[in-house]
Protein backbone atom coordinates (compact mmCIF):
# COMPACT_ATOMS: atom_id res chain seq x y z
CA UNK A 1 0.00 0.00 0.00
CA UNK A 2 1.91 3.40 -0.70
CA UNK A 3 1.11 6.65 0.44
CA UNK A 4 -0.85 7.36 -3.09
CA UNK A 5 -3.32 4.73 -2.33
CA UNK A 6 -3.62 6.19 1.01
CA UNK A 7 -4.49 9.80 0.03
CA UNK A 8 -6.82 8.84 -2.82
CA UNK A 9 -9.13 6.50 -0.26
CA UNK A 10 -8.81 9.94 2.42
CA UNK A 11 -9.80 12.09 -0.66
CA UNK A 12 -12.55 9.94 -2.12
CA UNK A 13 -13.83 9.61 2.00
CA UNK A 14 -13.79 13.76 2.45
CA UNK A 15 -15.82 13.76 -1.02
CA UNK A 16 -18.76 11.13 0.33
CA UNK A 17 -18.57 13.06 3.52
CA UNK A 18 -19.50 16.51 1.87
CA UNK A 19 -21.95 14.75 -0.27
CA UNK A 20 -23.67 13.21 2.28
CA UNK A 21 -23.81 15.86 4.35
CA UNK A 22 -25.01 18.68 2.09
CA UNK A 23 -28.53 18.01 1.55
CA UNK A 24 -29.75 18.41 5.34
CA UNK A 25 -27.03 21.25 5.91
CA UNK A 26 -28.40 23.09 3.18
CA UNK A 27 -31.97 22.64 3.97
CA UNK A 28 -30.93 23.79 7.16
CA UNK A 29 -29.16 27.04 6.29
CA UNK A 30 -31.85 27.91 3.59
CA UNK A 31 -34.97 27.53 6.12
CA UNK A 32 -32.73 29.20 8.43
CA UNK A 33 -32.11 32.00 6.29
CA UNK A 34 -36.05 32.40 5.06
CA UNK A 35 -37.18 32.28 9.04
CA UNK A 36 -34.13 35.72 9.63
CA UNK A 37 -35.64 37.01 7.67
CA UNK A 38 -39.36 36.81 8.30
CA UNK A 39 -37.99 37.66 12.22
CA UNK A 40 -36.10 40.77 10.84
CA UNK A 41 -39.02 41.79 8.85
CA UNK A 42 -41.98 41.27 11.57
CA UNK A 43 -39.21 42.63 14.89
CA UNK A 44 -40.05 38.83 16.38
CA UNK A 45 -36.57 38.17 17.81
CA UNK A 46 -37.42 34.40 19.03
CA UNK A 47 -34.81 32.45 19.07
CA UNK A 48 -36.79 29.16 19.57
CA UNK A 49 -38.68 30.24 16.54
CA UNK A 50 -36.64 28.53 13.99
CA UNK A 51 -36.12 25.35 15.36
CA UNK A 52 -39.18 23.52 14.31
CA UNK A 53 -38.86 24.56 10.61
CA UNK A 54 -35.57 24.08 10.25
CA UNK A 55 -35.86 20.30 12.10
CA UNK A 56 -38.65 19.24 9.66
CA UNK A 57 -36.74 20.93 6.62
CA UNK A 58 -33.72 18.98 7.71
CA UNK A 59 -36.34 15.26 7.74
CA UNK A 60 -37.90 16.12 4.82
CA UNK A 61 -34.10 16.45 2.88
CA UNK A 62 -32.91 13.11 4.64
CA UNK A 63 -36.65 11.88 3.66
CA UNK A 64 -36.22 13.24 -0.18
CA UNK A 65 -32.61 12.12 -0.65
CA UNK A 66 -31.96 9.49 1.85
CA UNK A 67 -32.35 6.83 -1.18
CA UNK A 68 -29.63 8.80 -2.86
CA UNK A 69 -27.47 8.73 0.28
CA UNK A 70 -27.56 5.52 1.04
CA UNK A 71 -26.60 4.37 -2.35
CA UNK A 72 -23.75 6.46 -2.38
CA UNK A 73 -22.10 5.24 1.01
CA UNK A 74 -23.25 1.56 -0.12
CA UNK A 75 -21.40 2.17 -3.19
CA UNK A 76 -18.32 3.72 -1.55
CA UNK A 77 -17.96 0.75 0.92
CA UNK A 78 -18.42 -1.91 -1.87
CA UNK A 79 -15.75 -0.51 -3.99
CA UNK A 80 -13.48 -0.15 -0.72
CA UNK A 81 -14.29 -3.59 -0.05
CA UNK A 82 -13.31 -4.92 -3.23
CA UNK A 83 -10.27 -2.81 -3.67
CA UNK A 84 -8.83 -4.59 0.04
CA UNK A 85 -6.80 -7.60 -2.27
CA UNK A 86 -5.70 -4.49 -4.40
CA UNK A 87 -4.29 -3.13 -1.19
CA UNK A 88 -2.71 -5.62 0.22
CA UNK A 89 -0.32 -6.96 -2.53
């Protein structure tokens, strides 16, 4: 195994990571931003206000592209898997 290897399987393993997390981090920061701005507009400064939408936004991204998500970790692992004789020798 040679330090190549190494950093390709780190850099392919950052790249699912992002992936995987940008659907609910982005529903997240986009309800976030739309409920700042309804607060700013109607001088409700609620903090606890937010947290509802925001928690359903984030459930209904895992919800919409959980199938995606899954896939793509499934994917990741079986091609790590398979790639372990590679390693090795």
């Amino acid at each position: 195994m040679t330090p190549e290897m190494v950093l390709d399987i780190g850099k392919e393993a950052g790249e699912i990571i992002i992936l995987l997390s940008a659907p609910p981090l982005l529903a997240g920061l986009i309800i976030g931003l739309i409920i700042s701005m309804i607060q700013a507009a109607t001088q409700i400064q609620e903090m606890t206000l937010s947290f509802i939408p925001k928690l359903l936004g984030i459930g209904a991204a895992l919800v919409f592209t959980g199938h995606w998500m899954l896939s793509l970790i499934t994917d990741y692992v079986t091609r790590l898997y398979h790639s372990i004789p590679n390693l090795i020798g």
